[in-house]
Each structure stands twice: as structure tokens, then as C-alpha cells.
N, C-alpha and C. Protein backbone atom coordinates (compact mmCIF):
# COMPACT_ATOMS: atom_id res chain seq x y z
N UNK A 1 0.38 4.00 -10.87
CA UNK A 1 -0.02 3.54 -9.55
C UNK A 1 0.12 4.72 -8.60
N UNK A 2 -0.97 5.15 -7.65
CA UNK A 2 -0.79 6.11 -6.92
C UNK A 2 -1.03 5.33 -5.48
N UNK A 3 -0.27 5.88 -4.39
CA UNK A 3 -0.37 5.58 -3.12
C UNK A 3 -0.24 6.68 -1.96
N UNK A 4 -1.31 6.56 -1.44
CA UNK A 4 -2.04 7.54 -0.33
C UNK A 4 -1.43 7.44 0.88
N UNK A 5 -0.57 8.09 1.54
CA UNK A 5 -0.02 7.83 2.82
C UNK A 5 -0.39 8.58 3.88
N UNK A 6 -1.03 8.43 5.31
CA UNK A 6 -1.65 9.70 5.63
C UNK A 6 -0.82 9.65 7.51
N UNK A 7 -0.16 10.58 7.66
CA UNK A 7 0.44 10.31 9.14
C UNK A 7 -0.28 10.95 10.36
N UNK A 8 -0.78 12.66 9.93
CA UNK A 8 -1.86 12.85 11.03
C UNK A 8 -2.56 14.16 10.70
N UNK A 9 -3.56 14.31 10.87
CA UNK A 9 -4.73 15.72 10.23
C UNK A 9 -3.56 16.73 10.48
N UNK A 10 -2.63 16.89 11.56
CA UNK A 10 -1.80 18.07 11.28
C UNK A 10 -0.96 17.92 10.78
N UNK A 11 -0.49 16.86 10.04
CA UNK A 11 0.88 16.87 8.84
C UNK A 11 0.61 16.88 7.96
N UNK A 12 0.65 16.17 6.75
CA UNK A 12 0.63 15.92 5.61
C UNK A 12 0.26 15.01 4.76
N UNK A 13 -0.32 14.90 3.90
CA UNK A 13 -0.80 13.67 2.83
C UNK A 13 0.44 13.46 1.61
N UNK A 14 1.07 12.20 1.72
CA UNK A 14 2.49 12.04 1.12
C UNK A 14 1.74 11.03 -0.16
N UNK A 15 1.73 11.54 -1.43
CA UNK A 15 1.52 11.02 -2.61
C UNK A 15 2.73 10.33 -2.86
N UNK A 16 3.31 8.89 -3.77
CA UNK A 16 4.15 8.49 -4.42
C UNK A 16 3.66 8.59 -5.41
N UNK A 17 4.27 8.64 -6.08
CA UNK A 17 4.30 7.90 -7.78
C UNK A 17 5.63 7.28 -8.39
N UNK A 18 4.91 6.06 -8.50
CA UNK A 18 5.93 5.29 -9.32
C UNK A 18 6.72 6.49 -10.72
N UNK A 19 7.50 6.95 -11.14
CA UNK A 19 8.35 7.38 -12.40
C UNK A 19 8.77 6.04 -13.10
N UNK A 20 8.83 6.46 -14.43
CA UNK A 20 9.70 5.27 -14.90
C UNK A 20 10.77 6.15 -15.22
N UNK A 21 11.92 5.50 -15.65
CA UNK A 21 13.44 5.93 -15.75
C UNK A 21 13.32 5.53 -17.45
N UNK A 22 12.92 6.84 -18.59
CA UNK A 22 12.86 6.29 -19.25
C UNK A 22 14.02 6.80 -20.09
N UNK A 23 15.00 7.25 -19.77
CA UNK A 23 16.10 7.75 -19.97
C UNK A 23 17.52 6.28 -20.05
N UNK A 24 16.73 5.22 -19.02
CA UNK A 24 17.83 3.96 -19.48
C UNK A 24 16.89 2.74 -19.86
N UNK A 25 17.47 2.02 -20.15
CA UNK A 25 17.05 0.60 -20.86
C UNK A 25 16.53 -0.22 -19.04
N UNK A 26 17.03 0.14 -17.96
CA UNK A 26 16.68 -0.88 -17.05
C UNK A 26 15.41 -0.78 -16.54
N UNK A 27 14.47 -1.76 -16.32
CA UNK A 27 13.27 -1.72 -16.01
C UNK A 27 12.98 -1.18 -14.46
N UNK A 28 13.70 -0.79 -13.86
CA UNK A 28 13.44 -0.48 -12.30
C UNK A 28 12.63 0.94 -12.40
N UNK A 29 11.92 1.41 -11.14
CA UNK A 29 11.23 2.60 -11.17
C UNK A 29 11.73 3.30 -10.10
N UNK A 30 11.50 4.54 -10.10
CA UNK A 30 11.82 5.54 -9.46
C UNK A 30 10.94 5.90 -8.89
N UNK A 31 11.10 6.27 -7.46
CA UNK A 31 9.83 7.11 -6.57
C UNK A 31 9.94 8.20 -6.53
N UNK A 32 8.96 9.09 -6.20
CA UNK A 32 9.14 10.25 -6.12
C UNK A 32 8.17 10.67 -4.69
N UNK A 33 8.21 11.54 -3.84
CA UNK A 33 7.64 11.86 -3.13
C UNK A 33 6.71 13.18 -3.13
N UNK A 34 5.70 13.37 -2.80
CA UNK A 34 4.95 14.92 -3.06
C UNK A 34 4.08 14.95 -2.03
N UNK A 35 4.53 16.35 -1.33
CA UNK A 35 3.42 16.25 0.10
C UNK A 35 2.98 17.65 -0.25
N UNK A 36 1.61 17.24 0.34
CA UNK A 36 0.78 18.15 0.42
C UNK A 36 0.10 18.50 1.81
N UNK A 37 -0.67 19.24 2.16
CA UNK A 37 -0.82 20.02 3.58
C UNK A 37 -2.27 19.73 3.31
N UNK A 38 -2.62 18.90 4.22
CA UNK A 38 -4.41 18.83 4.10
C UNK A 38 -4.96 19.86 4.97
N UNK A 39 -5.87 20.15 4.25
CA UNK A 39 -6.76 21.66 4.84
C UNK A 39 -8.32 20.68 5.14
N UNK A 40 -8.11 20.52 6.45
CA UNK A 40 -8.91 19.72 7.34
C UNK A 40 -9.90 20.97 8.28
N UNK A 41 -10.78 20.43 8.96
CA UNK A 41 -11.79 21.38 9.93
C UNK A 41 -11.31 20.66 11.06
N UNK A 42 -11.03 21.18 12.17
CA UNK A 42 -11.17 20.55 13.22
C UNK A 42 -11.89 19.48 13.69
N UNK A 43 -13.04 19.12 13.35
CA UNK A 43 -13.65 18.18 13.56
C UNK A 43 -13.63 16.94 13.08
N UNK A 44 -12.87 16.91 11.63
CA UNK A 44 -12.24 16.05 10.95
C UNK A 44 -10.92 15.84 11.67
N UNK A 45 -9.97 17.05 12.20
CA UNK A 45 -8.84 16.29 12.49
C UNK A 45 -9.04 15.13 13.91
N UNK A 46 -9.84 15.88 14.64
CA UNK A 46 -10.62 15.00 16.01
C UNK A 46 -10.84 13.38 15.39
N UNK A 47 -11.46 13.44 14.77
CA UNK A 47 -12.17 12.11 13.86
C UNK A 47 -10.82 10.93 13.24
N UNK A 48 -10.18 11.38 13.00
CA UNK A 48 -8.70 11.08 12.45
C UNK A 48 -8.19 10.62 13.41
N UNK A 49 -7.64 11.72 14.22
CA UNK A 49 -7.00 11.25 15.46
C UNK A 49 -7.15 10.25 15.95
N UNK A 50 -8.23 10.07 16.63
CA UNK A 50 -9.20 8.94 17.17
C UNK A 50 -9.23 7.74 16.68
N UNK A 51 -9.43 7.50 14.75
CA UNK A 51 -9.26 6.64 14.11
C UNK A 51 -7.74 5.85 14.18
N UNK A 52 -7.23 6.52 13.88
CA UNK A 52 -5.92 6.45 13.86
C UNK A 52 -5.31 5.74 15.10
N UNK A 53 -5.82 6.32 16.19
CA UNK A 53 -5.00 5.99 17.61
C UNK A 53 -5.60 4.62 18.17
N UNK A 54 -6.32 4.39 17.41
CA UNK A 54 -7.66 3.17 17.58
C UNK A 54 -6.74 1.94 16.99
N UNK A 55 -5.97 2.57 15.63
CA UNK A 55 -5.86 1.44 14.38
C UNK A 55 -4.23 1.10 15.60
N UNK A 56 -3.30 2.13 15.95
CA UNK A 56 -2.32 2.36 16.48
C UNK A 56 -2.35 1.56 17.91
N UNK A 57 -3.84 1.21 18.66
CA UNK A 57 -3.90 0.54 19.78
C UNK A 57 -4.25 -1.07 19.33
N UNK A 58 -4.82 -1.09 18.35
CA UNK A 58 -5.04 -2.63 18.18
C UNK A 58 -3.85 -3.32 17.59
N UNK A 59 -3.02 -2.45 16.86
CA UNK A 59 -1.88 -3.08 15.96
C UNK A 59 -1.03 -3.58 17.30
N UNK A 60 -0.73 -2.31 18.41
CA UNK A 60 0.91 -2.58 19.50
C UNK A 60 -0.33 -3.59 20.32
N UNK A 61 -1.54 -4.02 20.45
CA UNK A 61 -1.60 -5.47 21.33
C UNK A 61 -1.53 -6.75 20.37
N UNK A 62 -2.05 -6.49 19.19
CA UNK A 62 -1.40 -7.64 18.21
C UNK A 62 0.12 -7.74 18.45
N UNK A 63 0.78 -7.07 17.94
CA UNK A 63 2.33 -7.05 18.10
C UNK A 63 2.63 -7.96 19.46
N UNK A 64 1.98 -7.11 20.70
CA UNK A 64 2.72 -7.99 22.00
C UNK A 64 1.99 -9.32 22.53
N UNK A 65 0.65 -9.40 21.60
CA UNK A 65 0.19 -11.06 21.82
C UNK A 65 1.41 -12.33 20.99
N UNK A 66 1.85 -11.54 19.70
CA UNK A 66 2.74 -11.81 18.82
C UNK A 66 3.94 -12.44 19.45
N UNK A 67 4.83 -11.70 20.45
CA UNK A 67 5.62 -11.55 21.02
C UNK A 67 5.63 -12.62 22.37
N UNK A 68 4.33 -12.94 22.81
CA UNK A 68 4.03 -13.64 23.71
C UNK A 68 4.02 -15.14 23.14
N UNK A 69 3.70 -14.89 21.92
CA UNK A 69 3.38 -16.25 21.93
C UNK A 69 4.62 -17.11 21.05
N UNK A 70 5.31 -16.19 20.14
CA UNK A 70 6.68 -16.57 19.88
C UNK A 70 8.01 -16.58 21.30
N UNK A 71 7.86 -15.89 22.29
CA UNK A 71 7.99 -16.53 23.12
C UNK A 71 7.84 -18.32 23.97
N UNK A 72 6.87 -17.86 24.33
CA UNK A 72 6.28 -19.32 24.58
C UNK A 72 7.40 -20.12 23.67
N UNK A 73 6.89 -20.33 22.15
CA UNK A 73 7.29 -21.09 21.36
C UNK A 73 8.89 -21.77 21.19
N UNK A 74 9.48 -20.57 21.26
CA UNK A 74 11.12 -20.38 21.81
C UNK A 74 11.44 -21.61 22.75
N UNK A 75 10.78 -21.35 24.16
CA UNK A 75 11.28 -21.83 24.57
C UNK A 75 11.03 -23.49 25.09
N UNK A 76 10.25 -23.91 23.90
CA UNK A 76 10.14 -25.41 24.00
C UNK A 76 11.06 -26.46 23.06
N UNK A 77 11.00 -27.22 23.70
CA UNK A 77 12.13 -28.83 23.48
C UNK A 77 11.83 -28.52 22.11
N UNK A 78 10.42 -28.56 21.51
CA UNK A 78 10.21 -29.50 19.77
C UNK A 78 10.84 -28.62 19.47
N UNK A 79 10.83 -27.05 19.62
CA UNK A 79 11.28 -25.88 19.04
C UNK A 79 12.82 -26.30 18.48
N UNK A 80 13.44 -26.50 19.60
CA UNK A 80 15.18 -26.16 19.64
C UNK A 80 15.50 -27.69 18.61
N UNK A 81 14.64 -28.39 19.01
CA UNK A 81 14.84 -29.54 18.10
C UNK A 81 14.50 -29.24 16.34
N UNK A 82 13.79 -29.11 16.15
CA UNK A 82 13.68 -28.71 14.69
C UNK A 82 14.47 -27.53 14.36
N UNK A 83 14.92 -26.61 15.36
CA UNK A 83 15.77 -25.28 15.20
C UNK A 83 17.44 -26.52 14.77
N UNK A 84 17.32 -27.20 15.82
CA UNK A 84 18.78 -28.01 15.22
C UNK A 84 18.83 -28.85 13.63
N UNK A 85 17.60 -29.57 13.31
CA UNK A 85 17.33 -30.05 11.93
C UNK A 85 18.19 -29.12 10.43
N UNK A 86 18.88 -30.34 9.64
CA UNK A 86 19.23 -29.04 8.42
C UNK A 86 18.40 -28.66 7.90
N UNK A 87 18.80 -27.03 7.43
CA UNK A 87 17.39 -26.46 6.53
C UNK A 87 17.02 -26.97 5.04
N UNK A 88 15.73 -27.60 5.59
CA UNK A 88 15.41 -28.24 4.24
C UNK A 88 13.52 -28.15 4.19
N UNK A 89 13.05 -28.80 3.13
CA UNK A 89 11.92 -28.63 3.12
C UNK A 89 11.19 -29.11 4.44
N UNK A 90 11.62 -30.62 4.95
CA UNK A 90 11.14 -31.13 5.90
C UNK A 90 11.27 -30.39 7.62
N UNK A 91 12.52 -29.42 7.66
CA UNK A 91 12.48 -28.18 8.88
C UNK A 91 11.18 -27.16 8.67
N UNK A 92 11.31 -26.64 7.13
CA UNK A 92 10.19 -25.86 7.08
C UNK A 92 8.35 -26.49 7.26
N UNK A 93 8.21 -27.83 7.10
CA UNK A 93 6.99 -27.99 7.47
C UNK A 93 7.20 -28.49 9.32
N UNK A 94 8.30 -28.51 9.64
CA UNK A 94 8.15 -28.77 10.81
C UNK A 94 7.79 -27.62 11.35
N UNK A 95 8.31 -26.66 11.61
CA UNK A 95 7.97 -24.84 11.90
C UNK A 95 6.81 -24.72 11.34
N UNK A 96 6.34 -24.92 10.23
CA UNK A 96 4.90 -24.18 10.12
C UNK A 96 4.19 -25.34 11.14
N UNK A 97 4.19 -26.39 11.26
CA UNK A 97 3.07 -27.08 12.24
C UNK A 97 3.58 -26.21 13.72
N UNK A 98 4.08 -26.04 14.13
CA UNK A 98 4.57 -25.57 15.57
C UNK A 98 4.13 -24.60 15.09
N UNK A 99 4.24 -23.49 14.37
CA UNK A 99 3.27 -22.19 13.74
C UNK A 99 2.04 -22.16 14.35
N UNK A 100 0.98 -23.28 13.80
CA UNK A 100 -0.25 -23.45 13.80
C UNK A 100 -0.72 -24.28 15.08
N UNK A 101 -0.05 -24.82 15.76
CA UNK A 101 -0.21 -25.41 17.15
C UNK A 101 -0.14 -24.36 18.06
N UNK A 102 0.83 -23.28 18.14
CA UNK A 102 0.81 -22.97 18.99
C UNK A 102 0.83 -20.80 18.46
N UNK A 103 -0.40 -20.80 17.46
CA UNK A 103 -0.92 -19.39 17.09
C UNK A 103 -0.18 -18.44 16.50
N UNK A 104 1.03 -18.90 15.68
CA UNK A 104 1.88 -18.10 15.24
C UNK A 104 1.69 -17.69 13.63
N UNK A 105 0.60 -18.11 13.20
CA UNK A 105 -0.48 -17.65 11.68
C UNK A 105 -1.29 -16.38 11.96
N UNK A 106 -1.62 -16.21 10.48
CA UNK A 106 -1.72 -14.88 10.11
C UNK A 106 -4.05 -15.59 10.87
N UNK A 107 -4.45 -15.95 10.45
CA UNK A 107 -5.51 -16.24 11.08
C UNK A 107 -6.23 -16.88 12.29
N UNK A 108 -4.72 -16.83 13.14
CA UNK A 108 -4.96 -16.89 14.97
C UNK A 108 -4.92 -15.60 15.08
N UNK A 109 -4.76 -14.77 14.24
CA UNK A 109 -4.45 -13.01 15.13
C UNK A 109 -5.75 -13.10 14.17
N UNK A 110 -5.88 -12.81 13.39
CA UNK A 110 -7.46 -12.69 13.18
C UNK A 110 -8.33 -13.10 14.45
N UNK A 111 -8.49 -14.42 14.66
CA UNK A 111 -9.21 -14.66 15.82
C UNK A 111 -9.17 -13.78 16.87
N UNK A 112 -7.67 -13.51 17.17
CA UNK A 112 -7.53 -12.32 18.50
C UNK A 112 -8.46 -11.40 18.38
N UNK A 113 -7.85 -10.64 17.14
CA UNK A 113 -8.72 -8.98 17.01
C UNK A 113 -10.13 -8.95 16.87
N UNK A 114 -10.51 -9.95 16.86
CA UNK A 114 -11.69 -10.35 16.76
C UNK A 114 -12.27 -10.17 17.99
């Protein structure tokens, strides 16, 4: 498995690779890290930048619509009431409906960025 990590046209491209540890019997893997120096044109790093600061502006207003609206959520009656309920299956479908009432799913922020 290889994974591409890229932070900015003037740093570096950080390869992992999974290792296996085949030196013991336990199935866990080892990472390894390997950076390399991308040899970019200016016009590519421009292009990057831009991309990047784009992906970096839509993520922090997701985040603080996020924040707004778990807010909100906080601070209502049903909230603190099912927050008091023991944890059991029937708390957890209570929270996901208050989830979906009031935009705290993974496809109300879809809608947003949209």
C-alpha cells in the first residue's frame, strides 16, 4: 500500500509504506516515512497553492458551520435530556435523530458545500 502525502510545492512529497515486521510472529505493521523534494516549475507551485488554499478555505467554513450547529444543538432541553438517558442503544438512536433534525450528518455538510 502506498500513500501520497503532499503539504506544499515548497516542501515535500512524504511517501509511507506500510513494512511488515517480519522478524516477529505479530501481525502489526510498521511505517516508515520517505520524503522527497518535488522539483516543481513555478507555475505548478502557483497552481498548488491556490488548490490547496481553496481545499484549506472550504474545509475551516465546514468546520465552523459544524461548530455552529453543534452548538445550537447543545444547548436545547431534548439535548440535555437524552444527554441524561443511560447509555444504551435507545440514547444512541435518540442522538442520531437530533443528528439529523438539526444537520449534524455527514450529508447536511454535503448540502452546505454544495
Amino acid at each position: 500500500v502506498l500513500y501520497l502525502l503532499y503539504n506544499s510545492p515548497k516542501q515535500a512529497l512524504y511517501i509511507c509504506l506500510p513494512i511488515l515486521n517480519l522478524l516477529s510472529n505479530i501481525s502489526s505493521c510498521h511505517f516508515s516515512v520517505l520524503t522527497l523534494e518535488l522539483k516543481t516549475e513555478k507555475w505548478q507551485e502557483d497552481i498548488l497553492d491556490k488548490r490547496f488554499n481553496i481545499g484549506r478555505q472550504i474545509y475551516n467554513a465546514c468546520l465552523g458551520e459544524l461548530y455552529k450547529r453543534y452548538n445550537t444543538i447543545t444547548q436545547r432541553k431534548e439535548y440535555n435530556k437524552v444527554l441524561e438517558m443511560p447509555k444504551d442503544k435507545d440514547r444512541n438512536k435518540e442522538f442520531n435523530k437530533l443528528n439529523k433534525k438539526y444537520g449534524l450528518t455527514e450529508y447536511s455538510l454535503h448540502k452546505y458545500v454544495k
